[in-house]
C-alpha atoms as a PDB file:
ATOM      1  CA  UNK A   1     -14.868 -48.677  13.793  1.00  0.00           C
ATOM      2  CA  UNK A   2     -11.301 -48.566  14.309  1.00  0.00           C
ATOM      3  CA  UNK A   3      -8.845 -45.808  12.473  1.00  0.00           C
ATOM      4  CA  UNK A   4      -5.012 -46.483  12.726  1.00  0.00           C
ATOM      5  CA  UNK A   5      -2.983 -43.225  11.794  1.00  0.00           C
ATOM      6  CA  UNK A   6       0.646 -43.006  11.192  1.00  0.00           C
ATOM      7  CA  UNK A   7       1.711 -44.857  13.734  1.00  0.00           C
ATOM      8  CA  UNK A   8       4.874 -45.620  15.485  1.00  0.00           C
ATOM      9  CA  UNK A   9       6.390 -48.037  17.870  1.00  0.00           C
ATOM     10  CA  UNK A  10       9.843 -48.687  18.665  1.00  0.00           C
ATOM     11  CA  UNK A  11      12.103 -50.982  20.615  1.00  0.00           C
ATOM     12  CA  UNK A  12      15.554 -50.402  21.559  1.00  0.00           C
ATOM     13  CA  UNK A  13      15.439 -48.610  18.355  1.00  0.00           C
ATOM     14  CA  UNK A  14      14.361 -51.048  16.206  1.00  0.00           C
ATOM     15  CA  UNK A  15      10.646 -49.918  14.554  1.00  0.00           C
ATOM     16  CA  UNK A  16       8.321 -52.280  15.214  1.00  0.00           C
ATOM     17  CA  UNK A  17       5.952 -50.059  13.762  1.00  0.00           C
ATOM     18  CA  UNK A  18       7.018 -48.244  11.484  1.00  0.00           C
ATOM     19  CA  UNK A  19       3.980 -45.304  10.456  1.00  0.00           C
ATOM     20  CA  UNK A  20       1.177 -48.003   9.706  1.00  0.00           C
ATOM     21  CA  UNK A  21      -2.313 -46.474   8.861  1.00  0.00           C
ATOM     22  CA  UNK A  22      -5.407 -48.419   8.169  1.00  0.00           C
ATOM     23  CA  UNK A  23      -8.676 -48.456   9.199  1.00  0.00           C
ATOM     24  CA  UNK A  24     -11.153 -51.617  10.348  1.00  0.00           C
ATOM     25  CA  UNK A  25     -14.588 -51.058   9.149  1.00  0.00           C
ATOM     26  CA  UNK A  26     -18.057 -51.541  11.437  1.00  0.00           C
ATOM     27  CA  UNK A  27     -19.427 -55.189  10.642  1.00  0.00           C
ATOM     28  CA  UNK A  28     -16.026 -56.651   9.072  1.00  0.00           C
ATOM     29  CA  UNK A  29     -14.316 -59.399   9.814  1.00  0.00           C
ATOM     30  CA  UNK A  30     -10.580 -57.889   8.844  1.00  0.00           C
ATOM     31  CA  UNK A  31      -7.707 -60.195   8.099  1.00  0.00           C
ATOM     32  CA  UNK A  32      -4.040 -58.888   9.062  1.00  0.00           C
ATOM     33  CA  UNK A  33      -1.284 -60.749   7.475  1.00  0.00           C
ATOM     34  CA  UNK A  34       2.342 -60.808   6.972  1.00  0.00           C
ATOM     35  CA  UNK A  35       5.533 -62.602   7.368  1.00  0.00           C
ATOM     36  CA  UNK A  36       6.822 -63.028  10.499  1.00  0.00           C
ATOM     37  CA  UNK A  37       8.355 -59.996  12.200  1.00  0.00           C
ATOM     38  CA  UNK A  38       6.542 -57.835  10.264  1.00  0.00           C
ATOM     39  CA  UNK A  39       5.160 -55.924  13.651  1.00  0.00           C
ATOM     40  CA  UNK A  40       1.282 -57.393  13.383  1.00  0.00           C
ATOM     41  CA  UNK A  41       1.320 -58.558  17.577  1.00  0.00           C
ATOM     42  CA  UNK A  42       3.155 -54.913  18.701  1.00  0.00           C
ATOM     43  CA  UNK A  43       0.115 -53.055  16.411  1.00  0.00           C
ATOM     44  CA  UNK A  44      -2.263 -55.338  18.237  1.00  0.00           C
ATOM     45  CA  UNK A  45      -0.845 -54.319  21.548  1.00  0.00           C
ATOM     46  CA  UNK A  46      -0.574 -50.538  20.618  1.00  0.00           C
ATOM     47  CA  UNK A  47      -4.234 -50.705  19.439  1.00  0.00           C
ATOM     48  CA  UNK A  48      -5.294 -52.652  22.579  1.00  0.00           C
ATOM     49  CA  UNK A  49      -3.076 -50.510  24.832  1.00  0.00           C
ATOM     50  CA  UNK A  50      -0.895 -52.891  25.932  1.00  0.00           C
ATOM     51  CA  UNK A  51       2.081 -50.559  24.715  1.00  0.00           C
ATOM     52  CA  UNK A  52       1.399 -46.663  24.135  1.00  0.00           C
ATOM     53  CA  UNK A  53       2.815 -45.809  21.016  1.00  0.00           C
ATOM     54  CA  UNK A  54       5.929 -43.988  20.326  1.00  0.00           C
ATOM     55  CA  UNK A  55       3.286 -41.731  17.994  1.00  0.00           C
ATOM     56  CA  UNK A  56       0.397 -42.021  16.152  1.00  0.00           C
ATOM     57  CA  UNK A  57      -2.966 -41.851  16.903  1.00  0.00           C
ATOM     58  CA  UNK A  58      -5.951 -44.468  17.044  1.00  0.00           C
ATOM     59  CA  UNK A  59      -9.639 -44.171  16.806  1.00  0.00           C
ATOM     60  CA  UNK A  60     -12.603 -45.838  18.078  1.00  0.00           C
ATOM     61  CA  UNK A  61     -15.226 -43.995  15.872  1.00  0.00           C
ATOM     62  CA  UNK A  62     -14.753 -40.501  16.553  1.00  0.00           C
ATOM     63  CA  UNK A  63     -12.982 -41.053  19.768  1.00  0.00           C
ATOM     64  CA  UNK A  64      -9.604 -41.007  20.448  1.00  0.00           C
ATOM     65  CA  UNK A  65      -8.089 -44.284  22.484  1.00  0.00           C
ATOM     66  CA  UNK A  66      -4.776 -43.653  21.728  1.00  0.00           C
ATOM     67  CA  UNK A  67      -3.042 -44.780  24.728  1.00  0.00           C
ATOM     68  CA  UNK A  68      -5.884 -45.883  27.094  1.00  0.00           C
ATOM     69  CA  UNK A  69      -4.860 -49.280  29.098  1.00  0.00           C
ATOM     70  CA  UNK A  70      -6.504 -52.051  28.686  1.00  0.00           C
ATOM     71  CA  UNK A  71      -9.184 -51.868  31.257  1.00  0.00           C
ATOM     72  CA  UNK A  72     -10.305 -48.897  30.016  1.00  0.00           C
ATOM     73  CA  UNK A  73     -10.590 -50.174  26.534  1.00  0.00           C
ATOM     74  CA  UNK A  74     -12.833 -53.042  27.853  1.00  0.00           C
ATOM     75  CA  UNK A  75     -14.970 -50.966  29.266  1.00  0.00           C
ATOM     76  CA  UNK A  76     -15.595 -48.880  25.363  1.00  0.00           C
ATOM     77  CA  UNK A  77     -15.852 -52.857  24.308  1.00  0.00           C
ATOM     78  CA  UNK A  78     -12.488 -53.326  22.875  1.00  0.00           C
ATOM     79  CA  UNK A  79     -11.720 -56.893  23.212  1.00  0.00           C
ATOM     80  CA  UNK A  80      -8.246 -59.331  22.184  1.00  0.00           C
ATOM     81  CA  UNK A  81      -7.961 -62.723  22.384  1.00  0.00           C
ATOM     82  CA  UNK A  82      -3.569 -64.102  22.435  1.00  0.00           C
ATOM     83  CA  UNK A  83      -1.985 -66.492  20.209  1.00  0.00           C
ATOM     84  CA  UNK A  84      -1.486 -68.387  23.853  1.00  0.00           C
ATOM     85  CA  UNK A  85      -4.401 -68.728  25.924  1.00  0.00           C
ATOM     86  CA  UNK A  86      -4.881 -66.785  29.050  1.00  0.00           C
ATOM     87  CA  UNK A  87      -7.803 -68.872  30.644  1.00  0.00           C
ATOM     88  CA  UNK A  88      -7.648 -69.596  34.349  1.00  0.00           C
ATOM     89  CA  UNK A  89      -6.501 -72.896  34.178  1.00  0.00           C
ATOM     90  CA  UNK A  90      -7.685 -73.757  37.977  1.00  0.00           C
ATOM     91  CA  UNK A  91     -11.146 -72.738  37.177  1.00  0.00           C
ATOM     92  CA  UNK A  92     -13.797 -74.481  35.177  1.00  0.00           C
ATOM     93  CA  UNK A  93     -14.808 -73.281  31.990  1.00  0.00           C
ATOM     94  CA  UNK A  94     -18.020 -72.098  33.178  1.00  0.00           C
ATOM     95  CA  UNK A  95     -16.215 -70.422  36.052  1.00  0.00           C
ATOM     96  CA  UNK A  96     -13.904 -68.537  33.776  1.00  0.00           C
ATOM     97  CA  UNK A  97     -16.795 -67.400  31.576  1.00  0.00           C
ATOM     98  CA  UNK A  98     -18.590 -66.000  35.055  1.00  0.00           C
ATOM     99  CA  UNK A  99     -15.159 -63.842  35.845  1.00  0.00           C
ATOM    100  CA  UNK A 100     -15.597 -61.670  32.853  1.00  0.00           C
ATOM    101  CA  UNK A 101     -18.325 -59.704  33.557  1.00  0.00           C
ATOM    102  CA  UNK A 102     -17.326 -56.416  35.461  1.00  0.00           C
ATOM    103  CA  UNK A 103     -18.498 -54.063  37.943  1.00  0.00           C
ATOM    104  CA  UNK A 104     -20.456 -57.316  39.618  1.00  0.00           C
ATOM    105  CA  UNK A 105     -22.312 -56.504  42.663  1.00  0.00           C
ATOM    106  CA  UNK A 106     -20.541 -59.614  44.608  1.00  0.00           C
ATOM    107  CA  UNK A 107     -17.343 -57.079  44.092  1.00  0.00           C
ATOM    108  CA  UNK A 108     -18.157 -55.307  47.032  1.00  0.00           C
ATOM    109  CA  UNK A 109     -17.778 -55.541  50.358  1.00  0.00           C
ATOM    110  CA  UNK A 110     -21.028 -54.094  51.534  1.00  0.00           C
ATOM    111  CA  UNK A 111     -22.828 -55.877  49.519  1.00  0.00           C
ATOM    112  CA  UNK A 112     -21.825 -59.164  51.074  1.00  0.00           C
ATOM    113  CA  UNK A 113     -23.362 -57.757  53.909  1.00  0.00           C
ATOM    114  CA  UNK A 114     -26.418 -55.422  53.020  1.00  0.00           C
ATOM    115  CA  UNK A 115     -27.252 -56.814  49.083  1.00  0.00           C
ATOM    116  CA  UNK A 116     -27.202 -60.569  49.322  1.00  0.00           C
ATOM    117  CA  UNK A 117     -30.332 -60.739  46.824  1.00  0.00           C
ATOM    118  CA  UNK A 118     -28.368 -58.397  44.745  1.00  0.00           C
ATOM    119  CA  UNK A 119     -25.240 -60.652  44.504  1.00  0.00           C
ATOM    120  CA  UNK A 120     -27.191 -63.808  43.994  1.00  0.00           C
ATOM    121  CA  UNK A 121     -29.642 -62.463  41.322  1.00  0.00           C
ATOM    122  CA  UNK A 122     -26.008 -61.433  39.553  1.00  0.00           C
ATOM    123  CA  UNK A 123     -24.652 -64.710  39.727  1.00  0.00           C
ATOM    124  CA  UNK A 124     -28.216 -66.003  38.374  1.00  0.00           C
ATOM    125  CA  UNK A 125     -28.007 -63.685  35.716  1.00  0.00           C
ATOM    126  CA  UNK A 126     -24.543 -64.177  34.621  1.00  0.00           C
ATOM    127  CA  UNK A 127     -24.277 -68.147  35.446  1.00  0.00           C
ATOM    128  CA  UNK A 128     -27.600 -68.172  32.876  1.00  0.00           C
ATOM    129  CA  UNK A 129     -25.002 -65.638  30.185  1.00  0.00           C
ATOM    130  CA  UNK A 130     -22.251 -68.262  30.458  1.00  0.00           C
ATOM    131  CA  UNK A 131     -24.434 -71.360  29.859  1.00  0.00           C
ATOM    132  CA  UNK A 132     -25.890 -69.416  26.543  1.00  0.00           C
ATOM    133  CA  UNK A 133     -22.385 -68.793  25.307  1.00  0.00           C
ATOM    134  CA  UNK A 134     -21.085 -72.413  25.751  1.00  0.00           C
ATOM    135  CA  UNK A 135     -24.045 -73.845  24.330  1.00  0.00           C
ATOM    136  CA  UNK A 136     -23.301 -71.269  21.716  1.00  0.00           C
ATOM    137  CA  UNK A 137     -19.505 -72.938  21.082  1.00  0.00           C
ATOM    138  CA  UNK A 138     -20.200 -75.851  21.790  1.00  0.00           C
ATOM    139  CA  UNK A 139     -18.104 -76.396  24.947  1.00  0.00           C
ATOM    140  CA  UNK A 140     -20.980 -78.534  26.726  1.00  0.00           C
ATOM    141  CA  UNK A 141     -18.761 -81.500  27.040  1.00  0.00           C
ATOM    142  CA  UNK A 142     -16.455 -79.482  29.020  1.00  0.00           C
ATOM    143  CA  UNK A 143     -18.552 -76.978  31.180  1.00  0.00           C
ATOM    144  CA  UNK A 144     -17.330 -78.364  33.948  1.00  0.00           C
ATOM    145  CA  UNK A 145     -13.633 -79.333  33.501  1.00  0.00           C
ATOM    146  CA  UNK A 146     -10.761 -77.557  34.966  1.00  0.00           C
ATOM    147  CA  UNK A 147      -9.589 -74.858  31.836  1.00  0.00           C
ATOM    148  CA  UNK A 148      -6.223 -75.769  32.407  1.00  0.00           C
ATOM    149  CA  UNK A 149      -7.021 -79.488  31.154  1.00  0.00           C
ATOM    150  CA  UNK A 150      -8.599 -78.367  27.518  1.00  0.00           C
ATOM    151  CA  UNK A 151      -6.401 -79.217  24.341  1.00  0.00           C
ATOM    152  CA  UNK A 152      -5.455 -76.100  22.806  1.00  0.00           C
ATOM    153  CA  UNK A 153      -8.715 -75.396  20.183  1.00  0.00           C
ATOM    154  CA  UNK A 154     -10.968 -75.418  22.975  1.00  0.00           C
ATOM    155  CA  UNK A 155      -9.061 -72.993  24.957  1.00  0.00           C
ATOM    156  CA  UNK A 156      -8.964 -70.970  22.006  1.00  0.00           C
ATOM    157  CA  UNK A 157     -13.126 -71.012  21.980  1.00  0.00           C
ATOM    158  CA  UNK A 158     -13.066 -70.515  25.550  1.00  0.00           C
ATOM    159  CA  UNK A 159     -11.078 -67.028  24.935  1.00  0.00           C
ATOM    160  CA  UNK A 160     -13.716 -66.169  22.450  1.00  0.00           C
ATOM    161  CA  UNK A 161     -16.057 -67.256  24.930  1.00  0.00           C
ATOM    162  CA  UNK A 162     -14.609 -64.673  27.371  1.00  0.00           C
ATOM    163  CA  UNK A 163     -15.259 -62.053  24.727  1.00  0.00           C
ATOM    164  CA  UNK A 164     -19.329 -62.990  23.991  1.00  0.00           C
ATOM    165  CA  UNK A 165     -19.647 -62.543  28.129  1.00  0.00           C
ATOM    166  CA  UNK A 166     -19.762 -58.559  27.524  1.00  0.00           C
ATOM    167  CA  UNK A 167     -20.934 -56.085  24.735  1.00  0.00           C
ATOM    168  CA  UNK A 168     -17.871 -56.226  22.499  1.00  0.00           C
ATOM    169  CA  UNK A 169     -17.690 -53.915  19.552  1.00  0.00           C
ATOM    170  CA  UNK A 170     -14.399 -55.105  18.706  1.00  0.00           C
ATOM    171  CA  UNK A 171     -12.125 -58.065  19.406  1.00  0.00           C
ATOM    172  CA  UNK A 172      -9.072 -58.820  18.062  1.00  0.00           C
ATOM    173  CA  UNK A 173      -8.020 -62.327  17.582  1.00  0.00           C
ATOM    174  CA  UNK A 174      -4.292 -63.199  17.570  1.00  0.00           C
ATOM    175  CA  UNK A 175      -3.936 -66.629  15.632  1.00  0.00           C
ATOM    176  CA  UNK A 176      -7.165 -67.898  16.622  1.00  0.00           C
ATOM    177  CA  UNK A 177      -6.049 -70.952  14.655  1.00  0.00           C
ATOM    178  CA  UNK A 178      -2.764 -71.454  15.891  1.00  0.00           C
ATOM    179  CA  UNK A 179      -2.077 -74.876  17.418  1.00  0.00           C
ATOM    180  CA  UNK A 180      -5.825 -76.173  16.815  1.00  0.00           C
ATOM    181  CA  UNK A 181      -6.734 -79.389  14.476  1.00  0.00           C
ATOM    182  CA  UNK A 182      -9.025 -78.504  11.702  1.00  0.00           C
ATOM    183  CA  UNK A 183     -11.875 -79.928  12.891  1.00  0.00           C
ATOM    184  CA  UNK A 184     -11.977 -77.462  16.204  1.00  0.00           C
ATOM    185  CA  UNK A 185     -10.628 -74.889  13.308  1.00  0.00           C
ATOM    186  CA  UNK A 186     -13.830 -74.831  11.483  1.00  0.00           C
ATOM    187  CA  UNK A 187     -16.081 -74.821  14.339  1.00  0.00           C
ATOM    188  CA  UNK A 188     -14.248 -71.603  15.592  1.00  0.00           C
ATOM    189  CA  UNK A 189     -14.372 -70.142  12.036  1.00  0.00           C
ATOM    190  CA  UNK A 190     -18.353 -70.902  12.190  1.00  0.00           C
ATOM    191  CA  UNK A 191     -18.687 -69.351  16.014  1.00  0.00           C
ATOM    192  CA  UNK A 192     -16.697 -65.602  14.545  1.00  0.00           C
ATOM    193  CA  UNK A 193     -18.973 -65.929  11.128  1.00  0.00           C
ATOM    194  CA  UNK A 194     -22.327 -66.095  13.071  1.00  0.00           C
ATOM    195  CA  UNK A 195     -21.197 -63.658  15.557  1.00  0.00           C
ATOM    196  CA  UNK A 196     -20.633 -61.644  13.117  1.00  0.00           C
ATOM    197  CA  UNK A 197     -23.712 -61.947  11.061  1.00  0.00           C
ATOM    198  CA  UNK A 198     -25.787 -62.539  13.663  1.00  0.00           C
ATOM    199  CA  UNK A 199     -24.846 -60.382  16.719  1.00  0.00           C
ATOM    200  CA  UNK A 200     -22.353 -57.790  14.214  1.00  0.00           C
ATOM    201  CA  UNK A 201     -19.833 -58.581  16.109  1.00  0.00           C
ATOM    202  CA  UNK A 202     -16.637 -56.784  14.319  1.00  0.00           C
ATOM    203  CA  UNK A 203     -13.140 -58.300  14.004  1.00  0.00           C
ATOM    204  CA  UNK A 204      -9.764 -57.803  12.880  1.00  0.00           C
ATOM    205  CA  UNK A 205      -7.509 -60.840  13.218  1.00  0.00           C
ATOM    206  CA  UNK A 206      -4.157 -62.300  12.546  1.00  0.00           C
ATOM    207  CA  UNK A 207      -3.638 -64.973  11.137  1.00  0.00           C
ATOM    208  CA  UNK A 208      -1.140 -67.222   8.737  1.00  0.00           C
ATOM    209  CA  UNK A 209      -3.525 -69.913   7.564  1.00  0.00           C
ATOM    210  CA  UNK A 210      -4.370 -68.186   4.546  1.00  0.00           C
ATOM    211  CA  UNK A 211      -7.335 -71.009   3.471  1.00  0.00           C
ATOM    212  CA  UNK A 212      -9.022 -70.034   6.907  1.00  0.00           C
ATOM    213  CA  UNK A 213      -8.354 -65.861   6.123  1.00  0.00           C
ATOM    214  CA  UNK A 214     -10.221 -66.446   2.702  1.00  0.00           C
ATOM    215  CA  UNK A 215     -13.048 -68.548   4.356  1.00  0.00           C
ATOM    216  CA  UNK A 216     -13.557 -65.110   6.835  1.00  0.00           C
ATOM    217  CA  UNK A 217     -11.997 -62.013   5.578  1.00  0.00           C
ATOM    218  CA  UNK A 218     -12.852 -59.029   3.915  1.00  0.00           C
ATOM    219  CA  UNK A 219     -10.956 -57.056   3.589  1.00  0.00           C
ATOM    220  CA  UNK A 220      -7.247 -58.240   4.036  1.00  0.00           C
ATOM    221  CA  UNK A 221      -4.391 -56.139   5.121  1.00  0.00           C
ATOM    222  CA  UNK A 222      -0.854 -56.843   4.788  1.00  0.00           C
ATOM    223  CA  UNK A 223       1.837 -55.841   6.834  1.00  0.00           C
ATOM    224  CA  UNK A 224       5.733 -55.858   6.207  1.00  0.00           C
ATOM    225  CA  UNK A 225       8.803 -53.870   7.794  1.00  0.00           C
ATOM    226  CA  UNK A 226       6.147 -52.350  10.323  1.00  0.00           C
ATOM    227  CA  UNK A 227       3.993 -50.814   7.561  1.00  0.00           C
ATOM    228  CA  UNK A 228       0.790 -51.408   5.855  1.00  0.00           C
ATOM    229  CA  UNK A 229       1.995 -53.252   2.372  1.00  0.00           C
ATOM    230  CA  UNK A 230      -1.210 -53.736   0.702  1.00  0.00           C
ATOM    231  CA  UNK A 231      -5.053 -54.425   1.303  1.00  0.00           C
ATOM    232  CA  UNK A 232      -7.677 -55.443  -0.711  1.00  0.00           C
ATOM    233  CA  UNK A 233      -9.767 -58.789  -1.050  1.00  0.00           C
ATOM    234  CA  UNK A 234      -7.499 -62.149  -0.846  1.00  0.00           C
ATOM    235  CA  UNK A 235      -7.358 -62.935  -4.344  1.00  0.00           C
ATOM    236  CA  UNK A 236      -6.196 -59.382  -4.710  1.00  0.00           C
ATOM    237  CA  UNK A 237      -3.559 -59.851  -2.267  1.00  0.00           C
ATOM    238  CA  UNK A 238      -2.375 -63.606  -3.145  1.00  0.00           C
ATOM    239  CA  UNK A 239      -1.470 -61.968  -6.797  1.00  0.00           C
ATOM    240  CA  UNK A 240       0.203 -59.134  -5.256  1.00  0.00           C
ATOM    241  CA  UNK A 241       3.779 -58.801  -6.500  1.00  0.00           C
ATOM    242  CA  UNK A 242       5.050 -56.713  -3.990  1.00  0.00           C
ATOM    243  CA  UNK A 243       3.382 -59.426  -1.216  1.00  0.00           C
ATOM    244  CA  UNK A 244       4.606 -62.242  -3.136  1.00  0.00           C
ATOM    245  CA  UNK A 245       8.370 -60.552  -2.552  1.00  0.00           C
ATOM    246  CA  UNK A 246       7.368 -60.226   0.681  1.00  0.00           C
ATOM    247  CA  UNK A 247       6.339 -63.991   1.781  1.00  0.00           C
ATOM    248  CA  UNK A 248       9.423 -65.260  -0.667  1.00  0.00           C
ATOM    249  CA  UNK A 249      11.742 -62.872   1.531  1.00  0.00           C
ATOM    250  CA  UNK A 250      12.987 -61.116  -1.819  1.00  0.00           C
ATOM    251  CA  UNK A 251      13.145 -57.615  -0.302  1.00  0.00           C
ATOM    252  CA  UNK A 252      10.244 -54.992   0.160  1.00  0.00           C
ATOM    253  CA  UNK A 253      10.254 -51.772  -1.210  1.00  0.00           C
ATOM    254  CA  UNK A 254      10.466 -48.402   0.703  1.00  0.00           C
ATOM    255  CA  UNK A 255       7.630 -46.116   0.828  1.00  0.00           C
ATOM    256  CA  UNK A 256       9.377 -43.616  -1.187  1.00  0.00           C
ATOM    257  CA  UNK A 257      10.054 -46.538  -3.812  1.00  0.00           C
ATOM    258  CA  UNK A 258       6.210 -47.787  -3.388  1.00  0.00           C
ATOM    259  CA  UNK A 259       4.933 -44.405  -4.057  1.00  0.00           C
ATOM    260  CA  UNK A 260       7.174 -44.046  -6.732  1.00  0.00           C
ATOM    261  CA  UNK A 261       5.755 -46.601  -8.582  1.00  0.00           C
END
């Protein structure tokens, strides 16, 4: 689905990214861990074209996205969700599930005037979508409450939310579980598994809580200094010596050293 190669960005010299390569596989649900600084939020960005990298290329199958803004990237159904909410906080949930949808005909002026039927059957159409999807996470309590007034899990299921309003073929999730109690933790964890299983949905996310990374994820990749440290299932990685230096802040080795051992 998604191929990462050698890629590089930097800030005020300082290498965020520092060559990573990896690649997210169609159906997965990919974990991406590492201590903090370790440049897992500026990949997301670079991937989701927040930032252009410095170099480097990514992939979206055989097609090269290196670069593209986000809008664009929407459009190809690359999705990302942020470790802080971005919901409309003035709008109701349902009402921020009905703004995701693009290209609708109530967009254009003429329409107003010449497609009425057009607009309404739209709304119709969509309002019915956005019902689906918080039936779907459970957000029935709340359909009607100002987003700005949810505690912080549900406006992490309303960002999902946002996501299941178009044909995603990607979305990455940027501490899905920060912030949220465990019980709104596992009902998120079960709204990515069935979306994945049942609508292959694929994901890559970050995350630190590493009981709900071995409840999703396969594979997991680790990140350090910028780079890709390891990957491999997460009993693989929690008996990783070189990612057990890196969590206990012992010093990680170069590529050069890596490579020559």
């Amino acid at each position: 689905m998604i191929t990462v190669k050698n890629l590089i960005k930097t800030f005020g010299g300082i290498k965020a990214v520092n060559g990573a390569s990896l690649t997210i596989e169609e159906g997965s649900i990919t974990g991406l861990i590492g201590p903090n600084g370790a440049g897992k939020t500026t990949l997301f960005n670079v991937i989701a074209g927040v930032y252009a990298p410095d170099s480097g290329q990514v992939m979206l199958g055989d097609k090269d996205i290196t670069g593209l803004p986000p809008h664009e990237l929407f459009h190809r159904g690359v999705l990302r969700t942020f470790q802080i909410a971005h919901e409309f906080g003035s709008l109701t949930v349902h009402d921020n599930l009905m703004m995701v949808p693009a290209q609708q005909a109530g967009e254009q002026l003429l329409n107003v005037w010449f497609r009425p039927k057009k607009i309404r059957e739209d709304e119709i159409n969509i309002a019915r979508k956005a019902d689906e999807v918080i039936d779907f996470l459970q957000l029935s309590g709340v359909r009607n409450e100002y987003a700005g007034n949810l505690s912080g899990g549900q406006k992490k299921l309303l960002e999902l939310g946002r996501t299941m309003m178009v044909d995603a073929r990607i979305v990455f999730l940027d501490e899905v579980g920060a912030g949220v109690n465990r019980t709104l933790l596992k009902t998120i964890g079960d709204a990515i598994l069935r979306l994945n299983k049942e609508r292959g949905y694929t994901f890559c996310m970050i995350e630190h809580d590493m009981d709900f990374i071995g409840r999703l994820c396969d594979p997991v990749i680790v990140m350090a200094e910028g780079d890709v440290l390891a990957s491999g299932t997460v009993e693989q990685i929690k008996t990783n010596p070189q990612v057990i230096e890196a969590y206990l802040g012992t010093g990680v080795k170069s590529k050069k050293e890596r490579a020559a051992t």
